[in-house]
PDB file of N, CA and C in Angstrom:
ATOM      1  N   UNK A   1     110.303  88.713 104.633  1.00  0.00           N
ATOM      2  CA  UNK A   1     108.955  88.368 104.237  1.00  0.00           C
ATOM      3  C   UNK A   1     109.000  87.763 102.832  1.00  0.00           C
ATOM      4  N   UNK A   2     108.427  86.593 102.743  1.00  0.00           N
ATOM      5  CA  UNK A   2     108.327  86.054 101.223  1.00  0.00           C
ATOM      6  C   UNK A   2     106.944  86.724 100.459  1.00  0.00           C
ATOM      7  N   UNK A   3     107.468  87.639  99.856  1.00  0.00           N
ATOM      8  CA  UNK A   3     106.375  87.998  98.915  1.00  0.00           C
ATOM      9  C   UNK A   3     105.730  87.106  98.320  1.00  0.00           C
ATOM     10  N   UNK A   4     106.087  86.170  97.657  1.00  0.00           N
ATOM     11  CA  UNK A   4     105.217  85.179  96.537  1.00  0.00           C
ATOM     12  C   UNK A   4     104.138  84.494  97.702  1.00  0.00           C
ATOM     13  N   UNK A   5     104.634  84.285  99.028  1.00  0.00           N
ATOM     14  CA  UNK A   5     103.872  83.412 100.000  1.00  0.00           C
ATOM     15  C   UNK A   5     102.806  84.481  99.989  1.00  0.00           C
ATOM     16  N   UNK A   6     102.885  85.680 100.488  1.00  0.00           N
ATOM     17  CA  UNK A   6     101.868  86.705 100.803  1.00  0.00           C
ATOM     18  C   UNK A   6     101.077  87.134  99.560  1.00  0.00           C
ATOM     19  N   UNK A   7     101.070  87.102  98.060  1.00  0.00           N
ATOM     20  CA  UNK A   7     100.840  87.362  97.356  1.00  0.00           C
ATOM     21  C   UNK A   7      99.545  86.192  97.384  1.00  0.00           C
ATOM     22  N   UNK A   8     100.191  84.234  97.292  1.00  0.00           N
ATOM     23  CA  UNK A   8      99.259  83.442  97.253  1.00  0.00           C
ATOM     24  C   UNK A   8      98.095  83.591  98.316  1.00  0.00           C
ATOM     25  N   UNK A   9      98.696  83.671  99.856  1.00  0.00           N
ATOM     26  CA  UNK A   9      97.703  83.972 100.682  1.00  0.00           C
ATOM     27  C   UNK A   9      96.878  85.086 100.600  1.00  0.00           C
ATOM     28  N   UNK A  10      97.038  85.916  99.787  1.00  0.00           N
ATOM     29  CA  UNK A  10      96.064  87.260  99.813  1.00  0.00           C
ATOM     30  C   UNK A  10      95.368  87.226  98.467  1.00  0.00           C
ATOM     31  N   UNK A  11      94.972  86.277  97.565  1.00  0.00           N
ATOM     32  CA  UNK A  11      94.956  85.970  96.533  1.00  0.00           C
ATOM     33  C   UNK A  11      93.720  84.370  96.913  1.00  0.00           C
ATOM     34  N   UNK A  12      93.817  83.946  97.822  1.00  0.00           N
ATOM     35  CA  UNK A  12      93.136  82.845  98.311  1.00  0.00           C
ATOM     36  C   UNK A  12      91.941  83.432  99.106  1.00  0.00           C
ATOM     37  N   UNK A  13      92.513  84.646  99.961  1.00  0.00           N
ATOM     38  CA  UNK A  13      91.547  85.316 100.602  1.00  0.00           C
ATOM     39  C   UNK A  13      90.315  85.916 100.166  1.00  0.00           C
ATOM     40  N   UNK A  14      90.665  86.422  98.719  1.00  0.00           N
ATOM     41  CA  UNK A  14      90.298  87.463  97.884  1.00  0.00           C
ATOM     42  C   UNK A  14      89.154  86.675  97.446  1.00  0.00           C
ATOM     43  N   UNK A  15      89.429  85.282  96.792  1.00  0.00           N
ATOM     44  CA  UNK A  15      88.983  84.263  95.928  1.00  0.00           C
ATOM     45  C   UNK A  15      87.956  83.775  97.069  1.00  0.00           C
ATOM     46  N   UNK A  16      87.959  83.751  98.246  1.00  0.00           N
ATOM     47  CA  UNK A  16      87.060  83.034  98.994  1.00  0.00           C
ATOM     48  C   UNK A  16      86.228  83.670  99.432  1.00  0.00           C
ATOM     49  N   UNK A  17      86.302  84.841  99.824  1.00  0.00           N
ATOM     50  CA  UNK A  17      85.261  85.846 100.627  1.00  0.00           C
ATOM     51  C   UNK A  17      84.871  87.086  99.567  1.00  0.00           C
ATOM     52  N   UNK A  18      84.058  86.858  99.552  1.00  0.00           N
ATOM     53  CA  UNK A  18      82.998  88.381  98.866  1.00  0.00           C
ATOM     54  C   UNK A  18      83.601  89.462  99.585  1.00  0.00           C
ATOM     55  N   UNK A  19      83.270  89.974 100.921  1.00  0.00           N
ATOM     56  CA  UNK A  19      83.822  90.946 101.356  1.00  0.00           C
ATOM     57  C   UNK A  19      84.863  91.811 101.203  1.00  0.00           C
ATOM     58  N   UNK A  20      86.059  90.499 100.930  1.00  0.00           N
ATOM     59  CA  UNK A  20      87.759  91.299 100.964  1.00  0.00           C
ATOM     60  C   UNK A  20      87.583  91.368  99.254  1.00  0.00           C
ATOM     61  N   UNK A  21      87.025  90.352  98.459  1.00  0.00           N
ATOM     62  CA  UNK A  21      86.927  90.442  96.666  1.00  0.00           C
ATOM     63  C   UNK A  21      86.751  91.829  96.185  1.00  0.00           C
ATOM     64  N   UNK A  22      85.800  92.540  97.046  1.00  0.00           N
ATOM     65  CA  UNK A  22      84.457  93.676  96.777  1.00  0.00           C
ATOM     66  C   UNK A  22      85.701  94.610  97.479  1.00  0.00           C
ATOM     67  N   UNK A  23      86.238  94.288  98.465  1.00  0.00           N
ATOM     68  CA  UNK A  23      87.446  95.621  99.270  1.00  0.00           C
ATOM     69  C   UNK A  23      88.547  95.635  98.558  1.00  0.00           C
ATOM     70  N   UNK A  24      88.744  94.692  97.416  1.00  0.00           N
ATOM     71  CA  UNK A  24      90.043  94.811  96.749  1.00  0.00           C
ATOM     72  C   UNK A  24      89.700  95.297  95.551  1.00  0.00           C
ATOM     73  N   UNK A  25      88.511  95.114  94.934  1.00  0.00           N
ATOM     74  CA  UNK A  25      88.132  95.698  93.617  1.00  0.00           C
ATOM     75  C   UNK A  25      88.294  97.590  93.756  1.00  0.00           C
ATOM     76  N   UNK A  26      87.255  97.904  95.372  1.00  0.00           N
ATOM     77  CA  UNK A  26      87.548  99.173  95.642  1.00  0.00           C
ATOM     78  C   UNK A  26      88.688  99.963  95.875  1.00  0.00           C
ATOM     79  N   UNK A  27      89.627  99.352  96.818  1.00  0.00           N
ATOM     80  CA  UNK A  27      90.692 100.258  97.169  1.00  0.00           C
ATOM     81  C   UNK A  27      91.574  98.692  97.295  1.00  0.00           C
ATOM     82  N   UNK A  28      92.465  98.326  96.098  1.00  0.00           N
ATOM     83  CA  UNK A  28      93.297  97.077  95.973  1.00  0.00           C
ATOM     84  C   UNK A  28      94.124  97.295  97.186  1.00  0.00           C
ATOM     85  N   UNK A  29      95.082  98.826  97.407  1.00  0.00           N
ATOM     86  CA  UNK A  29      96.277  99.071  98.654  1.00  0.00           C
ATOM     87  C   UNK A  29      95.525  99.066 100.041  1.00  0.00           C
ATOM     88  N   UNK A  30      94.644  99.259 100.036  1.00  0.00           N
ATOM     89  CA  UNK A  30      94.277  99.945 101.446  1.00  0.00           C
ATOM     90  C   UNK A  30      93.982  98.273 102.052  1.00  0.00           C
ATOM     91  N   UNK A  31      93.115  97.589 100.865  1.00  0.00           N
ATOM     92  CA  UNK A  31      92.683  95.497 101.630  1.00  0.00           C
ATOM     93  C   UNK A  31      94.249  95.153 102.094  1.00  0.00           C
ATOM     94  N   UNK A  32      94.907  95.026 101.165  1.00  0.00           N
ATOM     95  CA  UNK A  32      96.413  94.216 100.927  1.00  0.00           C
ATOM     96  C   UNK A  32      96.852  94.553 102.398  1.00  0.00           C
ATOM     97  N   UNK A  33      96.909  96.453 102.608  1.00  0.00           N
ATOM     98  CA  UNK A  33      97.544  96.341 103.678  1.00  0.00           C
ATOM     99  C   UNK A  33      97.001  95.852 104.966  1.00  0.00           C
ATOM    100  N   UNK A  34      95.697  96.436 105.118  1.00  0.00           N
ATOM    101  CA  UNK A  34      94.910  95.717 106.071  1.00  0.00           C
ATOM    102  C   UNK A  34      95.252  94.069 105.767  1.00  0.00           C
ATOM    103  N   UNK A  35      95.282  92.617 105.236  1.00  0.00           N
ATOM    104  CA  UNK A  35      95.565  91.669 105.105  1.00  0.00           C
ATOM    105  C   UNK A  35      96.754  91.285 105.858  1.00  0.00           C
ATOM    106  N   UNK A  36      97.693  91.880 105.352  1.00  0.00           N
ATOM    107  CA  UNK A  36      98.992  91.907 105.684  1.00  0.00           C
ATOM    108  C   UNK A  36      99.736  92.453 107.106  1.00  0.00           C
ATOM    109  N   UNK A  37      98.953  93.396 107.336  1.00  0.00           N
ATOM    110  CA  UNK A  37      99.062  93.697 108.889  1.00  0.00           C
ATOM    111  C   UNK A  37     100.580  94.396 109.091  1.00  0.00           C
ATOM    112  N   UNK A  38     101.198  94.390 108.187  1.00  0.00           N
ATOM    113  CA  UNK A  38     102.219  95.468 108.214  1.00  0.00           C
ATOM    114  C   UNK A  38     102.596  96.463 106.940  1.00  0.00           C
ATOM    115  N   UNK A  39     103.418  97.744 107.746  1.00  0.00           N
ATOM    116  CA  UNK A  39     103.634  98.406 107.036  1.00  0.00           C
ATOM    117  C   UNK A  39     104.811  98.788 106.032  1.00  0.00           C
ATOM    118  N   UNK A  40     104.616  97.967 104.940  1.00  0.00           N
ATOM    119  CA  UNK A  40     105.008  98.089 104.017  1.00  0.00           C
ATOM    120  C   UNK A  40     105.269  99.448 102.766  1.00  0.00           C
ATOM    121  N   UNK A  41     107.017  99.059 102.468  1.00  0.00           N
ATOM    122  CA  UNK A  41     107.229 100.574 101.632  1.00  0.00           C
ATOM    123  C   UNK A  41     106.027 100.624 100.226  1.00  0.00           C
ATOM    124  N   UNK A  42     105.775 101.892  99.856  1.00  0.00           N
ATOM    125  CA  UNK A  42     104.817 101.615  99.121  1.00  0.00           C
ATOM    126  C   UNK A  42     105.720 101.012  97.435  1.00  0.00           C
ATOM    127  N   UNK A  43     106.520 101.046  97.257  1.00  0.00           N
ATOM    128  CA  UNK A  43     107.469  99.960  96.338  1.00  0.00           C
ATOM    129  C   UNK A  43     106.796  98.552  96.273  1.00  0.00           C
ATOM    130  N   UNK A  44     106.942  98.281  97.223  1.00  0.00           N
ATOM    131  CA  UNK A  44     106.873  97.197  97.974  1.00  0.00           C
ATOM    132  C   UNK A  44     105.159  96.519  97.449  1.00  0.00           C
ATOM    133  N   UNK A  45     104.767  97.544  97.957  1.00  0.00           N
ATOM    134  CA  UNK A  45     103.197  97.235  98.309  1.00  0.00           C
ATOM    135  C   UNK A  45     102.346  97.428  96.937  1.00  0.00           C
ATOM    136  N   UNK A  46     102.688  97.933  95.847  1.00  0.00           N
ATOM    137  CA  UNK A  46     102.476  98.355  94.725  1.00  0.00           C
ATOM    138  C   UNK A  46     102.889  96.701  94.213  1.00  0.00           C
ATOM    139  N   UNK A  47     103.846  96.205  94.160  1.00  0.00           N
ATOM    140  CA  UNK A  47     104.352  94.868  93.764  1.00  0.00           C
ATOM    141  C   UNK A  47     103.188  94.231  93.922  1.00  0.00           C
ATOM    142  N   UNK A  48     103.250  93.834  95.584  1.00  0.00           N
ATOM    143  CA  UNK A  48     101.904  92.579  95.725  1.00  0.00           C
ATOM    144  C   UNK A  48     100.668  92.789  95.616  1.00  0.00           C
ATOM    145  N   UNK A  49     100.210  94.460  95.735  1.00  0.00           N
ATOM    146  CA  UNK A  49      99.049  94.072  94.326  1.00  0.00           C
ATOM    147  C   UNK A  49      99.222  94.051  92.930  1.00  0.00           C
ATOM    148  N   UNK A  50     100.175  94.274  92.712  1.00  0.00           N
ATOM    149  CA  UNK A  50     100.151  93.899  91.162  1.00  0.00           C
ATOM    150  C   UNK A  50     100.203  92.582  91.245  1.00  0.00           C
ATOM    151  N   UNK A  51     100.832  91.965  91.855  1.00  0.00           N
ATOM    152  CA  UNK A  51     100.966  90.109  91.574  1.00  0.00           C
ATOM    153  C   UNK A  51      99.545  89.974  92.147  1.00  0.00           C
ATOM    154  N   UNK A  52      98.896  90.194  93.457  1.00  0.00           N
ATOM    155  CA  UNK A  52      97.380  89.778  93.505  1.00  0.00           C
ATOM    156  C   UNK A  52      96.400  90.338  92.281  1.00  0.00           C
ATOM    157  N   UNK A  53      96.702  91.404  91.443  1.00  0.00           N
ATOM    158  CA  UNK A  53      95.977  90.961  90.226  1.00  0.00           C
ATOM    159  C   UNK A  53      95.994  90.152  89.356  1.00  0.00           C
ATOM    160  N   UNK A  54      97.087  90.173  88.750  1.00  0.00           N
ATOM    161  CA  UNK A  54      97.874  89.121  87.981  1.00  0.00           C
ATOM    162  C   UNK A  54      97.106  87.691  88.251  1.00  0.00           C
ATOM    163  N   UNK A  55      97.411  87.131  89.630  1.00  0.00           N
ATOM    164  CA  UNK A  55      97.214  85.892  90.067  1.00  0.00           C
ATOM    165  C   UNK A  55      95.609  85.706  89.620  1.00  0.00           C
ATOM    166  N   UNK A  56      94.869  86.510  90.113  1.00  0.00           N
ATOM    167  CA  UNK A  56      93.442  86.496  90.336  1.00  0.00           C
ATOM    168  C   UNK A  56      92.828  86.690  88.785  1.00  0.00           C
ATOM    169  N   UNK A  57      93.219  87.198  87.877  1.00  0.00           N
ATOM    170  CA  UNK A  57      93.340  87.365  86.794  1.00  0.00           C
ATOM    171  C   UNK A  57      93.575  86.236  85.659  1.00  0.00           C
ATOM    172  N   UNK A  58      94.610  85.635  86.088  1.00  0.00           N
ATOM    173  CA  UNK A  58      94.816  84.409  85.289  1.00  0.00           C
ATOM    174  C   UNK A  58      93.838  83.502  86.073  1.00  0.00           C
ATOM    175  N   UNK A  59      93.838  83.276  87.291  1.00  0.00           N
ATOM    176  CA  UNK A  59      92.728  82.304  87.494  1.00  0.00           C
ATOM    177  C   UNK A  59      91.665  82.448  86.585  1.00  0.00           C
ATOM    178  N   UNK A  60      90.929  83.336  86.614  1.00  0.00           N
ATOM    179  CA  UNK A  60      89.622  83.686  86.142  1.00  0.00           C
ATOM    180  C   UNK A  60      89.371  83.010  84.753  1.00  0.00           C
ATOM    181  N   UNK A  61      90.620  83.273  84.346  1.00  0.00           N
ATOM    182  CA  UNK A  61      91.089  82.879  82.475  1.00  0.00           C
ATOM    183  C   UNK A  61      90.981  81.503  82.496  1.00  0.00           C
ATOM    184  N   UNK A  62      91.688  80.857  83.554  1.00  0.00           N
ATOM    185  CA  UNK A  62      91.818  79.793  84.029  1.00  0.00           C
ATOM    186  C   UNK A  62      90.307  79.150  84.202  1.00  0.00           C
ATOM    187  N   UNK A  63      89.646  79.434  84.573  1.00  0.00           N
ATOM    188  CA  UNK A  63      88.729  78.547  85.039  1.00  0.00           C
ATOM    189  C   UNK A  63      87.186  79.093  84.068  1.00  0.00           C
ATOM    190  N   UNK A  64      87.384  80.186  83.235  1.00  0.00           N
ATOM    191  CA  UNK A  64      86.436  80.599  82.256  1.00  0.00           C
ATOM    192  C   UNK A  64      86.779  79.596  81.044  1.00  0.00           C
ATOM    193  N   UNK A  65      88.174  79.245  80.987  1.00  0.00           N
ATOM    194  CA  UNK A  65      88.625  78.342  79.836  1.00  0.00           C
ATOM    195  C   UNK A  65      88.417  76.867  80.000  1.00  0.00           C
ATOM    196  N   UNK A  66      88.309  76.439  81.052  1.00  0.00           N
ATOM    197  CA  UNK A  66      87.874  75.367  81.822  1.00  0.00           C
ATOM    198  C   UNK A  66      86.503  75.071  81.407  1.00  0.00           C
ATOM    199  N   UNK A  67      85.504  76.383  81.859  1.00  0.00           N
ATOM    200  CA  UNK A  67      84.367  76.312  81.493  1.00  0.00           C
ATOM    201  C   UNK A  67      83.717  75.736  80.065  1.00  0.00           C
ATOM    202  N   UNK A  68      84.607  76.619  79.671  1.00  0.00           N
ATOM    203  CA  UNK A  68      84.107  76.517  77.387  1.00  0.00           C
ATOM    204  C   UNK A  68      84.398  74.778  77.496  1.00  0.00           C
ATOM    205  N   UNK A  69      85.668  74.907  77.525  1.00  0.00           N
ATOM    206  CA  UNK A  69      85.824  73.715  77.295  1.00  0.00           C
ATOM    207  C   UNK A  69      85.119  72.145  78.202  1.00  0.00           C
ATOM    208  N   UNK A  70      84.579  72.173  78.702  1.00  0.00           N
ATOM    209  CA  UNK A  70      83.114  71.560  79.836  1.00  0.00           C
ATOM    210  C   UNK A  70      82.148  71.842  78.626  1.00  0.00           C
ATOM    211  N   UNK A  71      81.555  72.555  78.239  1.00  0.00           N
ATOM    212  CA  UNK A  71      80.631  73.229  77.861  1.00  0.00           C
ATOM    213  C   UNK A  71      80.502  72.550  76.241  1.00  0.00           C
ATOM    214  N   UNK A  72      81.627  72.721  75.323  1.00  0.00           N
ATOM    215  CA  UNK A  72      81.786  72.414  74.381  1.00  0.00           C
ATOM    216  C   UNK A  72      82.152  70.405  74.158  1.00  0.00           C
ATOM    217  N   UNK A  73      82.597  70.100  75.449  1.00  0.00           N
ATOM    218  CA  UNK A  73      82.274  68.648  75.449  1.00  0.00           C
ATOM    219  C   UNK A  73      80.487  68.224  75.280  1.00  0.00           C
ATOM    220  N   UNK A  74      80.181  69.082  76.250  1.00  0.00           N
ATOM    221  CA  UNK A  74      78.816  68.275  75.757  1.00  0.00           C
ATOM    222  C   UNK A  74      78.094  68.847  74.856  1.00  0.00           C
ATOM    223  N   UNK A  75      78.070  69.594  73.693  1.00  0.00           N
ATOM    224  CA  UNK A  75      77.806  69.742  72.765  1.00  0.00           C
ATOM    225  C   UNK A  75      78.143  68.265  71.717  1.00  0.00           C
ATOM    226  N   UNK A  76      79.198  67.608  71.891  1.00  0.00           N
ATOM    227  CA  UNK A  76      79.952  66.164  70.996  1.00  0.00           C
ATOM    228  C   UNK A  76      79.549  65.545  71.569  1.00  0.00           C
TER     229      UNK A  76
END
């Protein structure tokens, strides 16, 4: 299994639907595994939510910094 693949796809999921966003904020292990559909060591599974925070995390930074900077153009 390529983790980094499953990390992006569960990370796209997260980002698109309210539902799984709101099920990962609540219980991050319990979405991932439901997502993922297998059972994974919890080693394992501890990893790809940490990288689906991470990911989802820097986006946010990502696109809040995006914002200012939009924002602060049209101020000039």
């Amino acid at each position: 299994m390529d983790i980094k693949a499953k990390i992006e796809e569960i990370v796209g999921k997260v980002k698109s639907d309210k539902s799984v966003a709101e099920s990962f904020k609540k219980d991050p292990v319990k979405t991932v595994e439901k997502l993922i559909g297998v059972d994974l060591p919890d080693d394992v599974l501890s990893k790809v939510v940490d990288g689906v925070k991470a990911k989802v995390s820097v986006d946010k930074l990502t696109d809040a910094a995006g914002d200012i900077k939009d924002k602060l153009k049209n101020l000039f």
